[in-house]
PDB file of N, CA and C in Angstrom:
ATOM      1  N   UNK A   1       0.829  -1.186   0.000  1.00  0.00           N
ATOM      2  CA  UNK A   1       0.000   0.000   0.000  1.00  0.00           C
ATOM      3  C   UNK A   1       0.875   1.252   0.000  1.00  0.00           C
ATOM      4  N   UNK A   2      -0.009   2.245  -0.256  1.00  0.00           N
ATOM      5  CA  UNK A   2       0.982   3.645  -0.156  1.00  0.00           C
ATOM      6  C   UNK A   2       1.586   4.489   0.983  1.00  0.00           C
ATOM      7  N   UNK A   3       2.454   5.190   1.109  1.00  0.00           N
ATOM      8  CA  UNK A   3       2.421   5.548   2.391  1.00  0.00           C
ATOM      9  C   UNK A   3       1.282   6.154   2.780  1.00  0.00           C
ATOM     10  N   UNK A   4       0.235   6.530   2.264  1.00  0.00           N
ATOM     11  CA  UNK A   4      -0.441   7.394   2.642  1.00  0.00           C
ATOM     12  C   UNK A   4      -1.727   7.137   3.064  1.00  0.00           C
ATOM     13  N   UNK A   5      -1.671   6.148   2.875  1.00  0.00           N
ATOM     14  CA  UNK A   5      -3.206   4.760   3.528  1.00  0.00           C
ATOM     15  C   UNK A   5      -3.024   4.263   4.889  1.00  0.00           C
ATOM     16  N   UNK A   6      -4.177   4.554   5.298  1.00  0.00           N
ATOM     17  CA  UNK A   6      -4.168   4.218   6.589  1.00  0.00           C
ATOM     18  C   UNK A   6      -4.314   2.552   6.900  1.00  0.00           C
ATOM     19  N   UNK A   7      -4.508   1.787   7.528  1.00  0.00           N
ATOM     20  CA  UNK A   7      -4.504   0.559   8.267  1.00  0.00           C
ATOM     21  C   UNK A   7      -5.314   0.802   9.611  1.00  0.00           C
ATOM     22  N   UNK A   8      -6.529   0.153   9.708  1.00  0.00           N
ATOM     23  CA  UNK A   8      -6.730   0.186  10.484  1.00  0.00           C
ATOM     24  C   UNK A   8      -7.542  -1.086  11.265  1.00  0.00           C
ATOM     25  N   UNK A   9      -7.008  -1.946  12.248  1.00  0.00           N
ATOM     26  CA  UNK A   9      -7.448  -3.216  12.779  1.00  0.00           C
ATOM     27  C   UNK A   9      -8.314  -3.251  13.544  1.00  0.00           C
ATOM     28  N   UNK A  10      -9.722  -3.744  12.949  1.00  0.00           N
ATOM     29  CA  UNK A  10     -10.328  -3.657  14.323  1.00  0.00           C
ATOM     30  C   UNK A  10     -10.868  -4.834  15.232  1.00  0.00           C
ATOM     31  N   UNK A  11      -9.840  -5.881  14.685  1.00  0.00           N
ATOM     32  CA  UNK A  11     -10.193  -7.384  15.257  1.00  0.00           C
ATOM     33  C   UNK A  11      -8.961  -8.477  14.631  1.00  0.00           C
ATOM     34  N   UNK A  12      -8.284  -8.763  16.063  1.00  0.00           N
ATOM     35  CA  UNK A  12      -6.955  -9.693  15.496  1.00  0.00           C
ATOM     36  C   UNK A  12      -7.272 -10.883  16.454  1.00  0.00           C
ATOM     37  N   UNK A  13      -7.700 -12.100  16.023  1.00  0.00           N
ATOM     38  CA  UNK A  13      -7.333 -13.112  16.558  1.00  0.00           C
ATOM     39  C   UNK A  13      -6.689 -14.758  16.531  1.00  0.00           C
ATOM     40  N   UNK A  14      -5.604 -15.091  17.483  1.00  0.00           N
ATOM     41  CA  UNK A  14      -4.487 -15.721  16.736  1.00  0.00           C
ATOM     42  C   UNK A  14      -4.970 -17.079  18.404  1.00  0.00           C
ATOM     43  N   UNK A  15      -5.001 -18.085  17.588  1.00  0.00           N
ATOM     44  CA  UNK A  15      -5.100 -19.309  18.907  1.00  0.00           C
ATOM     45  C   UNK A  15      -4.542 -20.408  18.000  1.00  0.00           C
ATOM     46  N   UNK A  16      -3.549 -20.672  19.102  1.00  0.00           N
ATOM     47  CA  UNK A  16      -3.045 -22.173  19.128  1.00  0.00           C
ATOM     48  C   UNK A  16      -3.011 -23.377  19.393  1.00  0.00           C
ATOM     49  N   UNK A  17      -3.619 -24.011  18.595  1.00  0.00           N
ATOM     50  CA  UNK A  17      -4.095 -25.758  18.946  1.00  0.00           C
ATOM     51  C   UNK A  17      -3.347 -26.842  17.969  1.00  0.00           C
ATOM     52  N   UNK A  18      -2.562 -27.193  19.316  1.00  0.00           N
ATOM     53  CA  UNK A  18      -1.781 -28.601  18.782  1.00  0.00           C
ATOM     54  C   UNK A  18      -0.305 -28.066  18.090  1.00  0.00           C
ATOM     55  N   UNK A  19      -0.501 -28.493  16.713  1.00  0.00           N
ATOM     56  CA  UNK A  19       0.157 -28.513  15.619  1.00  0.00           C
ATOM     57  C   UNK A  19      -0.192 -27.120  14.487  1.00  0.00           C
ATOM     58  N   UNK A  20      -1.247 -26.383  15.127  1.00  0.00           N
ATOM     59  CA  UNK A  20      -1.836 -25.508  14.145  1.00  0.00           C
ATOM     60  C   UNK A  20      -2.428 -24.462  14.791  1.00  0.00           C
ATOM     61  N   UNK A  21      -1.975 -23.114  13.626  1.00  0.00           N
ATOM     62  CA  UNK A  21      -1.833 -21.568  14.469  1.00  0.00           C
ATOM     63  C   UNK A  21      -3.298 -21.777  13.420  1.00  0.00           C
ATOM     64  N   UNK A  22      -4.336 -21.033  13.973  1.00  0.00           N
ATOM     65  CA  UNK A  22      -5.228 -20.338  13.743  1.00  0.00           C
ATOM     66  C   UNK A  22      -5.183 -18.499  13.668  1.00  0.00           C
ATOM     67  N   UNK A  23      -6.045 -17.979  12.927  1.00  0.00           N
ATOM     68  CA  UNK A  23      -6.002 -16.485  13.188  1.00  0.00           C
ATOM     69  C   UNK A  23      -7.208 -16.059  12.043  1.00  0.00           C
ATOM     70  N   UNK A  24      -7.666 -14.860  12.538  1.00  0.00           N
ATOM     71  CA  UNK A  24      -8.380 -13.863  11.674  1.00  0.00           C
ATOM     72  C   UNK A  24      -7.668 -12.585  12.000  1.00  0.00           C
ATOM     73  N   UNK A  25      -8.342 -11.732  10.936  1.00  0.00           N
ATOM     74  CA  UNK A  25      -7.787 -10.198  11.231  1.00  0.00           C
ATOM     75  C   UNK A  25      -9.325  -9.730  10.481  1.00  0.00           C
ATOM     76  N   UNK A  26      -9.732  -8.583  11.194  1.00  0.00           N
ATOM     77  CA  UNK A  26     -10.512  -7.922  10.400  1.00  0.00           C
ATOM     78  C   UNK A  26     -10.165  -6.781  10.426  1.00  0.00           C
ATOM     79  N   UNK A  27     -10.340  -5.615   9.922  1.00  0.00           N
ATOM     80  CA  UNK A  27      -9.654  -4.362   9.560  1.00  0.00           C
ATOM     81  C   UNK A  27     -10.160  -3.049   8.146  1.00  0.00           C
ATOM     82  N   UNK A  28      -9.973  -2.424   8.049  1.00  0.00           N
ATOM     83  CA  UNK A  28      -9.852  -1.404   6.456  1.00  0.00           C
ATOM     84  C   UNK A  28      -8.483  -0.670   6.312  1.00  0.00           C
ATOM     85  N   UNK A  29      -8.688  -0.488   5.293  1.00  0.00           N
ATOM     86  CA  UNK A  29      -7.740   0.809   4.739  1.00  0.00           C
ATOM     87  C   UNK A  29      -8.401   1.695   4.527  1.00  0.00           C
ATOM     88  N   UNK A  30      -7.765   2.718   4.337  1.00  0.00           N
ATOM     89  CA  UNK A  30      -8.834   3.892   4.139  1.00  0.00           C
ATOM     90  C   UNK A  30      -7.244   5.338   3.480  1.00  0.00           C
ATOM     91  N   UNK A  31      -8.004   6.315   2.830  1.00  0.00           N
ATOM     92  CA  UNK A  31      -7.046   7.149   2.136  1.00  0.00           C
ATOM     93  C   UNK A  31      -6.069   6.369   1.337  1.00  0.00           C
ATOM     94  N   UNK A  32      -6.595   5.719   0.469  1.00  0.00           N
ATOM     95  CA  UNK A  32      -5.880   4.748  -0.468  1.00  0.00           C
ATOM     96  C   UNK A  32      -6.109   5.672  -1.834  1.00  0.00           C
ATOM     97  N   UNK A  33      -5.120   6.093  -2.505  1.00  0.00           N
ATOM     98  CA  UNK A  33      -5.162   7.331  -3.623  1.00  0.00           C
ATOM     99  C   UNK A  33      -6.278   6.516  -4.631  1.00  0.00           C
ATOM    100  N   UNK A  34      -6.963   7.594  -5.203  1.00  0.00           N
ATOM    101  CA  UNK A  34      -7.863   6.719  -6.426  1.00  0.00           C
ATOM    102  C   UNK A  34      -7.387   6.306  -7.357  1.00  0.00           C
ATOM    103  N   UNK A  35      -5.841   6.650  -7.710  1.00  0.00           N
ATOM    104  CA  UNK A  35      -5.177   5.990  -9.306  1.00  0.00           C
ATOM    105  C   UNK A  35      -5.021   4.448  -8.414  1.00  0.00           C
ATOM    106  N   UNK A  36      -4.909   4.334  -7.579  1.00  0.00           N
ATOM    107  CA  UNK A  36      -4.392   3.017  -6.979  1.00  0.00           C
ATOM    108  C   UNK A  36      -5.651   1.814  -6.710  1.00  0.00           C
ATOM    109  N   UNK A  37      -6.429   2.552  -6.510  1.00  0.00           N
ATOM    110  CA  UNK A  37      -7.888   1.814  -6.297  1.00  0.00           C
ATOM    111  C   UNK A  37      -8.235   1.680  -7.829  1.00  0.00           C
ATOM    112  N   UNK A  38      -8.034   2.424  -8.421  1.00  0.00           N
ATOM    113  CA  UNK A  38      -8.492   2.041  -9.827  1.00  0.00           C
ATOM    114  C   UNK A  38      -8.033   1.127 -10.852  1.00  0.00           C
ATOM    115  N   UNK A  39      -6.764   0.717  -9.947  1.00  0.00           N
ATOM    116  CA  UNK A  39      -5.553  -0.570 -10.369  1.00  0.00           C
ATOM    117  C   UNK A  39      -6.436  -1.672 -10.197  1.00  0.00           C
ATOM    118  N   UNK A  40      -7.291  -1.661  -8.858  1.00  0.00           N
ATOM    119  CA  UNK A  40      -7.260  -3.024  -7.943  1.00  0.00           C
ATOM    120  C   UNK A  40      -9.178  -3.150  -8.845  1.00  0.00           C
ATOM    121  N   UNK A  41      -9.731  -2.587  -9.938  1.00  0.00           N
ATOM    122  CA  UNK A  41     -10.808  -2.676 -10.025  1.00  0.00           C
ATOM    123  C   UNK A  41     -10.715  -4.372 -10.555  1.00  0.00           C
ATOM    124  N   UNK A  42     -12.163  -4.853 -10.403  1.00  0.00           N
ATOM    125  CA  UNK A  42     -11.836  -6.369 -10.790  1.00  0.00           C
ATOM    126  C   UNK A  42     -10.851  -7.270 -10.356  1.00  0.00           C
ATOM    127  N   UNK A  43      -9.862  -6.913  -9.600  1.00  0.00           N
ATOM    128  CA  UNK A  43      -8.705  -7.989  -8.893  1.00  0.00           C
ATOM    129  C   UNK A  43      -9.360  -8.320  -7.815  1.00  0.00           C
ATOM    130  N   UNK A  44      -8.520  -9.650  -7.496  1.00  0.00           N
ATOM    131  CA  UNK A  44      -8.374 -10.128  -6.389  1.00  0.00           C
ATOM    132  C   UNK A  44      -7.174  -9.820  -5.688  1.00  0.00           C
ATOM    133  N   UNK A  45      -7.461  -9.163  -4.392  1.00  0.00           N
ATOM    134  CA  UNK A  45      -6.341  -9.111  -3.594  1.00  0.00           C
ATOM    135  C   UNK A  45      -6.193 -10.305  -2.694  1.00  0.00           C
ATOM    136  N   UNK A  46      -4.828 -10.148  -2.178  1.00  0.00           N
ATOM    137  CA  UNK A  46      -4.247 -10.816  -1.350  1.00  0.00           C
ATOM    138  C   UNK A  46      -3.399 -10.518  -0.504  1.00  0.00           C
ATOM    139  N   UNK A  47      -3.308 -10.877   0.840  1.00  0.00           N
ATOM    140  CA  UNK A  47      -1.999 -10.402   1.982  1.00  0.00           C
ATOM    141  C   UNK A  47      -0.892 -11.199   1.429  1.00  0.00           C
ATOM    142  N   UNK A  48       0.072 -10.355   1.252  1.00  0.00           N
ATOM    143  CA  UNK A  48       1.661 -10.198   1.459  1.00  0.00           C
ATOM    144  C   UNK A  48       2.270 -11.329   2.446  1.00  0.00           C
ATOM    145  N   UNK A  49       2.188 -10.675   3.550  1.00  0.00           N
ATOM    146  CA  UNK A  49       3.233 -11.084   4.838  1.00  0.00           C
ATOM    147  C   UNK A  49       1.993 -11.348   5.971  1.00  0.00           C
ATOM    148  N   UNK A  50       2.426 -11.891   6.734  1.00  0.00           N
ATOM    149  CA  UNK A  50       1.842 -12.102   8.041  1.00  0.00           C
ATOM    150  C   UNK A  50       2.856 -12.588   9.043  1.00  0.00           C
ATOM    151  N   UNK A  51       2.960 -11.759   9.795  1.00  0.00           N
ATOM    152  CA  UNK A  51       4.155 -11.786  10.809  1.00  0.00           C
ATOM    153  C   UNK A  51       3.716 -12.278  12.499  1.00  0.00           C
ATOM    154  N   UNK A  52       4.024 -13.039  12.839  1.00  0.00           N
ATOM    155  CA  UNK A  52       3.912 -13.026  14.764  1.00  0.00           C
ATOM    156  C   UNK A  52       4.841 -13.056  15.240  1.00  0.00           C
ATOM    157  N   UNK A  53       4.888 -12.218  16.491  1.00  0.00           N
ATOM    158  CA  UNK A  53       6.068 -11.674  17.090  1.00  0.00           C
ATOM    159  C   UNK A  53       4.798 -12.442  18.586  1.00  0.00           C
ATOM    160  N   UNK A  54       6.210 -12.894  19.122  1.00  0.00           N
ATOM    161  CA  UNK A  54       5.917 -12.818  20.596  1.00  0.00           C
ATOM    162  C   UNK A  54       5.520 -11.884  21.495  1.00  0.00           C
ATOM    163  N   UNK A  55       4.880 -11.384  22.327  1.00  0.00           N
ATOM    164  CA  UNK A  55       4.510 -10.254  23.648  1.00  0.00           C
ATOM    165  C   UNK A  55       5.892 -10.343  24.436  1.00  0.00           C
TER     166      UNK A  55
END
C-alpha cells in the first residue's frame, strides 16, 4: 500500500491448537489514492506477509 493509507485493525485473533496456528484479522484501509484503487478494479487481492512476534 501507499504511504499514505491508513490501516486500520479492528479485530486480530491468533489461537493455538496442537500442531496448528489459527487467526483472523478484520480491519480497512482507508485514504488509499484513487489511481491506486483504480488498479485493484476487478482484482483479487491478497496479503503479502503475516508476521507473529511474541509479547
Amino acid at each position: 500500500m501507499e504511504d499514505d493509507a491508513n490501516v486500520e485493525l479492528d479485530d486480530v485473533d491468533v489461537n493455538i491448537y496442537g500442531d496448528k496456528i489459527e487467526f483472523s484479522v478484520e480491519g480497512e484501509i482507508t485514504d488509499v489514492p484513487s489511481e491506486l484503487l483504480t488498479k485493484f478494479i476487478g482484482e483479487r487481492l491478497s496479503p503479502v506477509e503475516i508476521t507473529f512476534e511474541k509479547d
